[in-house]
N, C-alpha and C. Protein backbone atom coordinates (compact mmCIF):
# COMPACT_ATOMS: atom_id res chain seq x y z
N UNK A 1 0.83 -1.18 0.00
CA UNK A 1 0.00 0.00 0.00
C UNK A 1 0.87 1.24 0.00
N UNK A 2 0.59 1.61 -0.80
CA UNK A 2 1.37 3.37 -0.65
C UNK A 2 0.43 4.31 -0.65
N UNK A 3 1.37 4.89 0.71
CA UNK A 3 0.20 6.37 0.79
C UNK A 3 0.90 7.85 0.24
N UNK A 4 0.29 8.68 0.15
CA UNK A 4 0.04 9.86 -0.08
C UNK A 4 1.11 10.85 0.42
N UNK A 5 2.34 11.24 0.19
CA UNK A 5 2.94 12.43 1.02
C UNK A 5 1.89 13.33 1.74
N UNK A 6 0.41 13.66 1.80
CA UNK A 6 -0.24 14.74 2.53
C UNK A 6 -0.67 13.30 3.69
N UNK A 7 -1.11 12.41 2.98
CA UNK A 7 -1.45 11.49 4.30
C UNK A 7 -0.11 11.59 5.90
N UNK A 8 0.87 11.36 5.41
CA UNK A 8 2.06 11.45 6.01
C UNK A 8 1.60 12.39 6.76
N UNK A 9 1.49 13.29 6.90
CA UNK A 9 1.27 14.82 7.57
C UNK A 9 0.54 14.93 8.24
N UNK A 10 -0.94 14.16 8.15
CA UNK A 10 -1.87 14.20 8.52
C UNK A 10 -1.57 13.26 9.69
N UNK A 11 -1.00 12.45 9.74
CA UNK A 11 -1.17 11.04 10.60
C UNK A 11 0.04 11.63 11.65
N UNK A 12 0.65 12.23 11.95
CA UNK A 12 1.62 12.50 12.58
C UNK A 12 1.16 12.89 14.15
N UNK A 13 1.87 12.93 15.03
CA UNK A 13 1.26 12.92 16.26
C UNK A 13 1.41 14.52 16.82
N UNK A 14 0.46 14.70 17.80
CA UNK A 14 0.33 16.61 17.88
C UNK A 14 0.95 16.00 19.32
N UNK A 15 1.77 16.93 20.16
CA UNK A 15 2.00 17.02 21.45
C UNK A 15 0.68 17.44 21.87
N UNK A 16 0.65 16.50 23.58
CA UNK A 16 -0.09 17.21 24.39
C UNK A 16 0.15 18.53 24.90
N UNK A 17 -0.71 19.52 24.64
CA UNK A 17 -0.96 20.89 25.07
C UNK A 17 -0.25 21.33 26.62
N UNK A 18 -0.58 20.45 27.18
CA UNK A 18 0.04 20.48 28.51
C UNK A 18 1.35 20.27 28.88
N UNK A 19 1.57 19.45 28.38
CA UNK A 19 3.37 19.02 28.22
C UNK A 19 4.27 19.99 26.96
N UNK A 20 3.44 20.92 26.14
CA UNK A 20 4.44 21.87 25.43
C UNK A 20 4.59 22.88 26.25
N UNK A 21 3.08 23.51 27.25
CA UNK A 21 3.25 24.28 27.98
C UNK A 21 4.65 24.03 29.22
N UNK A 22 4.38 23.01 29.48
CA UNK A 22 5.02 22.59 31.31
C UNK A 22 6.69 22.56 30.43
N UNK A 23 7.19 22.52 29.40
CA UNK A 23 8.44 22.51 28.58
C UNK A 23 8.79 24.12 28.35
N UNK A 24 8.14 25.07 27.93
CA UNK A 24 8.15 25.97 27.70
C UNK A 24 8.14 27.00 28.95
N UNK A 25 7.79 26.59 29.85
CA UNK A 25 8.23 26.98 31.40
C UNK A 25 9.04 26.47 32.01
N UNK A 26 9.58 25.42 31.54
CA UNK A 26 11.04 24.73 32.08
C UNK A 26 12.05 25.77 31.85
N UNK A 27 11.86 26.26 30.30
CA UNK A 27 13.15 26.48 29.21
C UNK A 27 13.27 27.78 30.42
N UNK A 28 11.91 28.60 30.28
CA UNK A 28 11.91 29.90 30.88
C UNK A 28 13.01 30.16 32.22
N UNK A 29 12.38 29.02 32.83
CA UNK A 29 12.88 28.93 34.04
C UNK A 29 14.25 29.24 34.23
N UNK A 30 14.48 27.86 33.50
CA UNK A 30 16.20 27.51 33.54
C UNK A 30 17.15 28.93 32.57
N UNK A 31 16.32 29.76 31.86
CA UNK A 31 17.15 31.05 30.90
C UNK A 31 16.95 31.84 32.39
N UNK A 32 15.53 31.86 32.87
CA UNK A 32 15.63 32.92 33.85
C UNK A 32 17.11 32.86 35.17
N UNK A 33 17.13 31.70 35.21
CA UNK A 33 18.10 31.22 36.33
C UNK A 33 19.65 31.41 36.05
N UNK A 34 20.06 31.23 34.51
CA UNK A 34 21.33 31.23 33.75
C UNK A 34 21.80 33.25 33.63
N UNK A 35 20.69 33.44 33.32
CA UNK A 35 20.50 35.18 33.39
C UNK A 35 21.20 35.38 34.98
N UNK A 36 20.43 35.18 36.18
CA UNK A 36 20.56 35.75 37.49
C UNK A 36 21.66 35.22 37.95
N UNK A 37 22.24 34.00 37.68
CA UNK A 37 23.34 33.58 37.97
C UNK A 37 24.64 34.31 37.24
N UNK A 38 24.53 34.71 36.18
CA UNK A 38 25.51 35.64 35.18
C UNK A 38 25.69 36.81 35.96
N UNK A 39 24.57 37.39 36.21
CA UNK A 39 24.90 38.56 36.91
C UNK A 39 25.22 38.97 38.23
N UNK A 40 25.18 37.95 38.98
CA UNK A 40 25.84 38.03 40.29
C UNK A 40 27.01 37.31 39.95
N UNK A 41 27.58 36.83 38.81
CA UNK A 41 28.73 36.35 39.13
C UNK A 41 29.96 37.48 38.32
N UNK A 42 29.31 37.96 37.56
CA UNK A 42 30.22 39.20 36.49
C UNK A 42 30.37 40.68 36.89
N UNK A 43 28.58 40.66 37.02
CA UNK A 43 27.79 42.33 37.38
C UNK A 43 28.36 42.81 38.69
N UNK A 44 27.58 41.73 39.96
CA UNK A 44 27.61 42.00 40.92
C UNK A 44 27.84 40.95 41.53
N UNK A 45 28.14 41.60 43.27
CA UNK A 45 28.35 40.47 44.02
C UNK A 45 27.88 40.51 45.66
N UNK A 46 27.55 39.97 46.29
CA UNK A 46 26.46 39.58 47.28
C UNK A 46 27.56 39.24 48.39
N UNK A 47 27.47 39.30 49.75
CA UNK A 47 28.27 39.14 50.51
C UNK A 47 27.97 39.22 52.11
N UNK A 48 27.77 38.47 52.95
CA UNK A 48 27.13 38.79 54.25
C UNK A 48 28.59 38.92 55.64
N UNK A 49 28.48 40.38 55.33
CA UNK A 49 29.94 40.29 56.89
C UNK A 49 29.99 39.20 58.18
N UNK A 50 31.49 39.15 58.24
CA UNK A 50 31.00 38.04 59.20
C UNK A 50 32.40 38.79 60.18
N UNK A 51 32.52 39.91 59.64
CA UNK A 51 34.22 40.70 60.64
C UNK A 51 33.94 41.61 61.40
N UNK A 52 34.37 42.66 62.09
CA UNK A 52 33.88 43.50 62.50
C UNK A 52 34.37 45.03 62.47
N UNK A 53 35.36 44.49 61.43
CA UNK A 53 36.24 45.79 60.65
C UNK A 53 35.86 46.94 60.23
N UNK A 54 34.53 47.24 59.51
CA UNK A 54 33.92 48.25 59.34
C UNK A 54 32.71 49.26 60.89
N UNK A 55 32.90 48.15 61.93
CA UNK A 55 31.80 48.70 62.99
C UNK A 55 31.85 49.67 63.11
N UNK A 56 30.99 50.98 63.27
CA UNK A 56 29.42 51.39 63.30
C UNK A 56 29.03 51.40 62.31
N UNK A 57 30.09 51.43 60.97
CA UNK A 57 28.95 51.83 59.91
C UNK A 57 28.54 50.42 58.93
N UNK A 58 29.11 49.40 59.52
CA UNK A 58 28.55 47.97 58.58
C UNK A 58 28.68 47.24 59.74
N UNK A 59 27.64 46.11 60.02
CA UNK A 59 28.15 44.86 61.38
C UNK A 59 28.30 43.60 60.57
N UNK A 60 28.30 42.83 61.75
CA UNK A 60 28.30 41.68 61.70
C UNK A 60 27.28 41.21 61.38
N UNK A 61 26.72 40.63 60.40
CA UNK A 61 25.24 39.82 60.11
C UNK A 61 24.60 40.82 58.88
N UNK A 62 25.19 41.81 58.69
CA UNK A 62 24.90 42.79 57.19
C UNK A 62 24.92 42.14 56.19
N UNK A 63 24.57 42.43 55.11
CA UNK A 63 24.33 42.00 53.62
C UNK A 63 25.01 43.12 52.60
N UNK A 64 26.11 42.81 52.00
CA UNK A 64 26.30 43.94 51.25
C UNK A 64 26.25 43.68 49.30
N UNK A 65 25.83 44.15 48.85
CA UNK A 65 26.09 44.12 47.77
C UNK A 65 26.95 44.83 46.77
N UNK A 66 27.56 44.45 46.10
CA UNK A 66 29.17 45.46 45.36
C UNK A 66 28.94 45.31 43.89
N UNK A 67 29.91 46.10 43.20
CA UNK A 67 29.65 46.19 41.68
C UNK A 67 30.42 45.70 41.31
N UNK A 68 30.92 45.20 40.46
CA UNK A 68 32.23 44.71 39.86
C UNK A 68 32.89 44.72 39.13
N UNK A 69 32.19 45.66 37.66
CA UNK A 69 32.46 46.46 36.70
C UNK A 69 33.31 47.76 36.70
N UNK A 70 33.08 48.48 37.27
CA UNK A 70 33.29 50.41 37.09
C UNK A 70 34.97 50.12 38.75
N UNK A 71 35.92 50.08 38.07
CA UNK A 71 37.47 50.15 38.47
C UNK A 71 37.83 51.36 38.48
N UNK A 72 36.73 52.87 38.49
CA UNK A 72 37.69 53.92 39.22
C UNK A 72 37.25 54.43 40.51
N UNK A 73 38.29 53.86 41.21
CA UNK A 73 37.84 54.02 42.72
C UNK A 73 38.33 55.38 43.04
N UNK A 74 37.60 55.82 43.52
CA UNK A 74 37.53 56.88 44.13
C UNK A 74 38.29 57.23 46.28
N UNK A 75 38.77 58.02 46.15
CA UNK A 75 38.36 58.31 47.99
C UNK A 75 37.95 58.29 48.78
N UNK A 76 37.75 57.67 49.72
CA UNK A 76 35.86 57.66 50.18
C UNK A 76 35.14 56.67 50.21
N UNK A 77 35.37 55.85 49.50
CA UNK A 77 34.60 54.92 48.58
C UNK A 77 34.49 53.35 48.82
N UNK A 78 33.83 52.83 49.91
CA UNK A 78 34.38 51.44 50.65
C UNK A 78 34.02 50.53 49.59
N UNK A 79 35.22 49.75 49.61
CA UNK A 79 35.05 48.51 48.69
C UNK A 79 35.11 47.13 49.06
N UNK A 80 35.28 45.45 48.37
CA UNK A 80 35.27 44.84 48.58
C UNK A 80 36.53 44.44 48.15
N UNK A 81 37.16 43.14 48.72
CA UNK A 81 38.64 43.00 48.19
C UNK A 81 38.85 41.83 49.65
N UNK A 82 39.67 41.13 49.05
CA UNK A 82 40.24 39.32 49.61
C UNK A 82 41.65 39.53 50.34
N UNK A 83 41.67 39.37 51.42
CA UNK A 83 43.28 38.87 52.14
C UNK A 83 43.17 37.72 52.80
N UNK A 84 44.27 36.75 52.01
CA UNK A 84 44.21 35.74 53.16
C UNK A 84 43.21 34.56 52.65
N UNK A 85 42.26 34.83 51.46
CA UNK A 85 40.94 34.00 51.04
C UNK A 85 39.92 34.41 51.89
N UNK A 86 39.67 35.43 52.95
CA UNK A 86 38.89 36.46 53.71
C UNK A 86 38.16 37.35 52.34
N UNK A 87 36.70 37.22 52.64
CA UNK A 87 36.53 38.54 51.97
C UNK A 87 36.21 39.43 53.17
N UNK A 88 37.00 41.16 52.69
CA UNK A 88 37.37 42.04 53.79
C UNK A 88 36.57 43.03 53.12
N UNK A 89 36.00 44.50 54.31
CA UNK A 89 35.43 45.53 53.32
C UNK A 89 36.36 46.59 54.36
N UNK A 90 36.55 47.50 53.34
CA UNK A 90 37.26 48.77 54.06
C UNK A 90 37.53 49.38 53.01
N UNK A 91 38.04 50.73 53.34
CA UNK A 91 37.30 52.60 52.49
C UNK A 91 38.86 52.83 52.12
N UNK A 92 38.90 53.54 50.50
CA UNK A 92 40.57 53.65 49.94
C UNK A 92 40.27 55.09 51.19
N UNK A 93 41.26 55.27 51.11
CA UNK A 93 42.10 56.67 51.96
C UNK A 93 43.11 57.38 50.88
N UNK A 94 43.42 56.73 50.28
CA UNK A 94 44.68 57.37 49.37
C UNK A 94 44.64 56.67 48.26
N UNK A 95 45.19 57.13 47.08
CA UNK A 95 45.31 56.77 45.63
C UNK A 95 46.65 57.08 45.32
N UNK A 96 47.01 56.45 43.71
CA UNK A 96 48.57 56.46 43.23
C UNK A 96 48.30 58.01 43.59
N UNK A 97 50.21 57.83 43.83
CA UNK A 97 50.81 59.17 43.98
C UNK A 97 50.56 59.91 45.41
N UNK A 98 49.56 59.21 45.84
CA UNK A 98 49.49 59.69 47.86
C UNK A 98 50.38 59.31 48.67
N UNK A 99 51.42 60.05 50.06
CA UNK A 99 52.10 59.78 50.63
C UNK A 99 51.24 59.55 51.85
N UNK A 100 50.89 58.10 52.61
CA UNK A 100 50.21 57.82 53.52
C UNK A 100 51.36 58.25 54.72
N UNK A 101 51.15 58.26 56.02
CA UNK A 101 52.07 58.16 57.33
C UNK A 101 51.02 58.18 58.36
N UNK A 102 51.30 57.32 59.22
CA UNK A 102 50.46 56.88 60.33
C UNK A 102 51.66 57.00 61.17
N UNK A 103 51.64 57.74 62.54
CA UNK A 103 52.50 57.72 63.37
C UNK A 103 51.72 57.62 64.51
N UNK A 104 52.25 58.03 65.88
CA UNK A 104 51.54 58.62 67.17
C UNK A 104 50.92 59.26 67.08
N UNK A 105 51.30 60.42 66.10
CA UNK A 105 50.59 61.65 66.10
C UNK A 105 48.91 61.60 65.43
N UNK A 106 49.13 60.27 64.55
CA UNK A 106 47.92 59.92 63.71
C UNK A 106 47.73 59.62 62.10
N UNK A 107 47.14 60.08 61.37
CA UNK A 107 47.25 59.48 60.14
C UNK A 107 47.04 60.96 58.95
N UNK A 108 48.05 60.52 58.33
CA UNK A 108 48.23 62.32 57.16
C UNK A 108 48.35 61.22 55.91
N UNK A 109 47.45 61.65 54.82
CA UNK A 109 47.87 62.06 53.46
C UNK A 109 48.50 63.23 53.07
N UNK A 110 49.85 63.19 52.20
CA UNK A 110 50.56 64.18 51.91
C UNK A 110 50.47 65.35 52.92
N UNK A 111 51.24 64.38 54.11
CA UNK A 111 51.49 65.48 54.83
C UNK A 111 49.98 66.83 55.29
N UNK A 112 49.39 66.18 55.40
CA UNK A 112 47.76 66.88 56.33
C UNK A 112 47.07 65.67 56.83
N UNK A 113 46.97 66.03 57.92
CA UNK A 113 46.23 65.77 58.90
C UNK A 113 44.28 65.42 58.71
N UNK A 114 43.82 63.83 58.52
CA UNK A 114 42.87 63.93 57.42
C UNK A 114 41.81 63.66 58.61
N UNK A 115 40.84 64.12 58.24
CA UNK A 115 39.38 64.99 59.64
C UNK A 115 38.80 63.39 58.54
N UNK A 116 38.25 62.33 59.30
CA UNK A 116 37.09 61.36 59.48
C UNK A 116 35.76 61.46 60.18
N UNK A 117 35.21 61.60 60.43
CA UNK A 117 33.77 62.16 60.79
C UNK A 117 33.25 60.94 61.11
N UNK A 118 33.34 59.87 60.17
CA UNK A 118 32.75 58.50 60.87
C UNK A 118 33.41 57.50 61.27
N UNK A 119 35.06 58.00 61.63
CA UNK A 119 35.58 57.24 62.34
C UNK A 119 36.02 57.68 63.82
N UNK A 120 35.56 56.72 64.51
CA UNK A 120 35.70 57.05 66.34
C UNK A 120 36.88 56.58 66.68
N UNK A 121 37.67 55.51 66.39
CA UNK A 121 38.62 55.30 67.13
C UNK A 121 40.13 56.07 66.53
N UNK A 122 41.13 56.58 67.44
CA UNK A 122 42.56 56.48 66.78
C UNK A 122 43.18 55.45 65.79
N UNK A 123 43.71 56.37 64.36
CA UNK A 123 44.28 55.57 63.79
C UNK A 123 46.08 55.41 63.87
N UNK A 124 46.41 54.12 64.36
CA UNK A 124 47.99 54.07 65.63
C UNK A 124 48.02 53.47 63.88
N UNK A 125 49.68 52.97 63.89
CA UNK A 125 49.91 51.74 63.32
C UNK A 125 49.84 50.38 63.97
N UNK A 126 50.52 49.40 63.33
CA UNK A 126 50.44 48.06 63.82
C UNK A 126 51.76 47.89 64.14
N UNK A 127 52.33 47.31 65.44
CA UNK A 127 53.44 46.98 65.39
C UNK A 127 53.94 45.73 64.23
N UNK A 128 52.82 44.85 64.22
CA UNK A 128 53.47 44.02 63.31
C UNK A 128 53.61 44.28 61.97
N UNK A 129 52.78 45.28 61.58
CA UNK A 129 52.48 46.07 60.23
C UNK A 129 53.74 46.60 59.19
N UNK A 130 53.34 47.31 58.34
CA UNK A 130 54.39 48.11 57.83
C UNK A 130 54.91 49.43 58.11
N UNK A 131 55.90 49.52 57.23
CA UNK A 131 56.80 51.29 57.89
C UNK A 131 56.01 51.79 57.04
N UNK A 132 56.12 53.00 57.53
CA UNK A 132 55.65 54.23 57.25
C UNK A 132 56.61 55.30 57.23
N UNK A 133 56.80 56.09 56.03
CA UNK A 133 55.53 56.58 54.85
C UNK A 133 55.29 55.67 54.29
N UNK A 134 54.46 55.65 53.35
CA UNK A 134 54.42 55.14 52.43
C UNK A 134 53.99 55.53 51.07
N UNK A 135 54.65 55.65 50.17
CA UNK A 135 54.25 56.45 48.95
C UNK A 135 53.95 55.26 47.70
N UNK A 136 52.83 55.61 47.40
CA UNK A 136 51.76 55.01 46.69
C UNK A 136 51.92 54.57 45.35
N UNK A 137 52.29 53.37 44.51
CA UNK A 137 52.59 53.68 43.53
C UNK A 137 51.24 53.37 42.09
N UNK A 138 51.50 53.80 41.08
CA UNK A 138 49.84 53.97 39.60
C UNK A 138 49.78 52.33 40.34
N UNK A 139 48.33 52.70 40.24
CA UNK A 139 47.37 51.34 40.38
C UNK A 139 47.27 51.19 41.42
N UNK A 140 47.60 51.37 42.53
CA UNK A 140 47.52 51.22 43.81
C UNK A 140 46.76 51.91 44.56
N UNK A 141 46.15 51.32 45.81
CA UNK A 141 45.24 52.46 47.06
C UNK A 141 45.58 51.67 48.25
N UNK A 142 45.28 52.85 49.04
CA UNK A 142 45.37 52.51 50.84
C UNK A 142 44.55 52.15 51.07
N UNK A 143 44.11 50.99 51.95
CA UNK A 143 42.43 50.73 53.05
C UNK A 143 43.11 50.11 54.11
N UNK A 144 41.68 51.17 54.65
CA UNK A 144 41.71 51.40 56.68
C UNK A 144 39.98 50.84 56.16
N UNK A 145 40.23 50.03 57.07
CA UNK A 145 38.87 49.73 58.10
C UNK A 145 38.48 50.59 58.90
N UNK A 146 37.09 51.13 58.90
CA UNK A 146 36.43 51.93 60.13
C UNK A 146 36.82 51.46 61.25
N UNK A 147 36.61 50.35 61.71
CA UNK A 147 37.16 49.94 63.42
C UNK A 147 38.65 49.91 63.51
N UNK A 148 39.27 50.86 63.45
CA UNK A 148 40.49 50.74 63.42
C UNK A 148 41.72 50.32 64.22
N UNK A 149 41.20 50.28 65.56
CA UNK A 149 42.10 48.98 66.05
C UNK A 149 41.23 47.18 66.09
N UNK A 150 40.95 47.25 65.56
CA UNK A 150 39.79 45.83 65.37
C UNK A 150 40.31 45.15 63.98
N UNK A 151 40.65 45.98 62.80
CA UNK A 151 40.86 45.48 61.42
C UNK A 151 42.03 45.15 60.74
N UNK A 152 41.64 44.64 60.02
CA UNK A 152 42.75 43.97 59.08
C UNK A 152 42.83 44.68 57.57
N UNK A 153 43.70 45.91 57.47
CA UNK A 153 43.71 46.35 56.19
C UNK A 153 45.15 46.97 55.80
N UNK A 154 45.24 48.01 55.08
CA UNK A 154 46.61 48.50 54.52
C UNK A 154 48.06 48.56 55.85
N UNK A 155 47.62 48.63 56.74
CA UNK A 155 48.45 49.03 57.94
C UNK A 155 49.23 47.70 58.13
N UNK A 156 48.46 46.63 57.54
CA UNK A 156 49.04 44.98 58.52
C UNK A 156 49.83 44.46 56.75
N UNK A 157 49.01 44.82 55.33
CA UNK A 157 49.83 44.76 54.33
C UNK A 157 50.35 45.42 53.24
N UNK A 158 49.83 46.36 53.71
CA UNK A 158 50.73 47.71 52.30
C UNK A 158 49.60 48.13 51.53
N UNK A 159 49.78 48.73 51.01
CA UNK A 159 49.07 49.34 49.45
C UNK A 159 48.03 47.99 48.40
N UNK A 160 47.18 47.95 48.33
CA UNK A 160 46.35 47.41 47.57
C UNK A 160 46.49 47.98 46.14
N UNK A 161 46.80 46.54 45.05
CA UNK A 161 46.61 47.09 43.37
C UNK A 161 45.12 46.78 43.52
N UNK A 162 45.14 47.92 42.33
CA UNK A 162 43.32 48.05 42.20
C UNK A 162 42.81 46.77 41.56
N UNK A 163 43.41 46.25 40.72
CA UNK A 163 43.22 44.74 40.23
C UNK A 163 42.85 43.76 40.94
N UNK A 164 43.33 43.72 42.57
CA UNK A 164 43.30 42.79 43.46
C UNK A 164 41.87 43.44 44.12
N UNK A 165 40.98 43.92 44.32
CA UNK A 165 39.72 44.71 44.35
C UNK A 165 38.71 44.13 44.00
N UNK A 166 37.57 43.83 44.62
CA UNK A 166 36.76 42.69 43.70
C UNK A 166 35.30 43.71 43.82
N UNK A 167 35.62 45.26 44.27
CA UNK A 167 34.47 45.71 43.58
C UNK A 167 33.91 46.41 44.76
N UNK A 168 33.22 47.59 44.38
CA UNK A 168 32.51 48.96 45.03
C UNK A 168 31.36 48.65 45.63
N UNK A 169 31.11 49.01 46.75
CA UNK A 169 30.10 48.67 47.59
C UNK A 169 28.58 49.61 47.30
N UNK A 170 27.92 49.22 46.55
CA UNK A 170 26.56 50.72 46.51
C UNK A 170 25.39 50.27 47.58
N UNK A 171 25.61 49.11 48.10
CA UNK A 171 24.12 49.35 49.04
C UNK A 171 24.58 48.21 50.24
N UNK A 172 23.24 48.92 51.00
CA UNK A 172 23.65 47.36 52.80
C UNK A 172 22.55 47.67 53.01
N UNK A 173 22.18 45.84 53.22
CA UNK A 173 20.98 45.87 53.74
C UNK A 173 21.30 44.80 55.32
N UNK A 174 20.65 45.74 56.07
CA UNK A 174 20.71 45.62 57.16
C UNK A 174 19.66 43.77 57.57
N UNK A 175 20.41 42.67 58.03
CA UNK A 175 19.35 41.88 58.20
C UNK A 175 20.37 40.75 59.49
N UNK A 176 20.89 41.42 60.12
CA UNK A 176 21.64 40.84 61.44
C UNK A 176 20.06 40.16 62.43
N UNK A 177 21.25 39.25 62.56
CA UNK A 177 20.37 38.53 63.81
C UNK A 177 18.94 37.98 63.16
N UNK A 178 18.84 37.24 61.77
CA UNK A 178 17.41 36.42 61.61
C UNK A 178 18.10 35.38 61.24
């Protein structure tokens, strides 16, 4: 018996309606998931403190989220960045070409005396730390931790390359203690 090339066509089997749908929300799913995973792993990055280096103005049990794109750091500007396989957060103070010095007397960029407003404690050095001055070289920045006898930052290893930086802090959400 031979049939018909249109017979062929006709006889062919239709998917169930339900099972193209429940496939077509799989696909969704799994693009939606490949998407959100891309972007916290490139874009941004997610991070819950567990130090106490930044205290009053970030704690312990915070949520921070950082950027990971935009590499001109600024002054001011607390970032995220690894010592040790630690992820650490603490604020540049100085950029290439800044002469840091932390003595008794306290802590000067190029020689002035720098007014912190949201930092409470004295900034000493570390005995075990590095000498001071220290003059800054392209690509490089200083970080101090807000809690400054509590932290672990430029004082205990030198100058940070901006390369070694894993990215700018734009928001904290406060969710300690749940």
């Amino acid at each position: 018996m031979v049939t018909s090339p249109q017979k062929i066509k006709t006889t062919r089997r239709v998917k169930d309606p339900v099972t193209k749908a429940t496939l077509k929300l799989f696909i969704k799913i799994v693009t939606f998931a490949i998407v959100i995973v891309s972007v916290f792993t490139f874009i941004f990055g997610i991070h819950r403190v567990n130090d106490t280096g930044m205290v009053p103005n970030i704690n312990p049990g915070d949520m921070i989220l950082y950027y990971r794109i935009d590499k001109k750091y600024l002054v001011g500007e607390p970032v995220v960045y690894q010592y040790k396989g630690d992820i650490k957060i603490a604020r540049i103070v100085a950029s290439s070409g800044d002469t840091v010095d932390i003595d008794e007397n306290g802590f000067k960029v190029n020689n002035s005396h720098q007014y912190e407003d949201k930092i409470y404690k004295e900034t000493l050095p570390f005995k075990e730390g590095i000498k001071f001055p220290v003059t800054l070289k392209e690509g490089e920045v200083f970080l101090l931790a807000d809690n400054r006898d509590k932290a672990t930052d430029s004082r205990l290893f030198g100058p940070v390359q901006t390369k070694d930086i894993s990215g700018k802090i734009f928001t904290l959400i406060r969710r300690r203690d749940i």
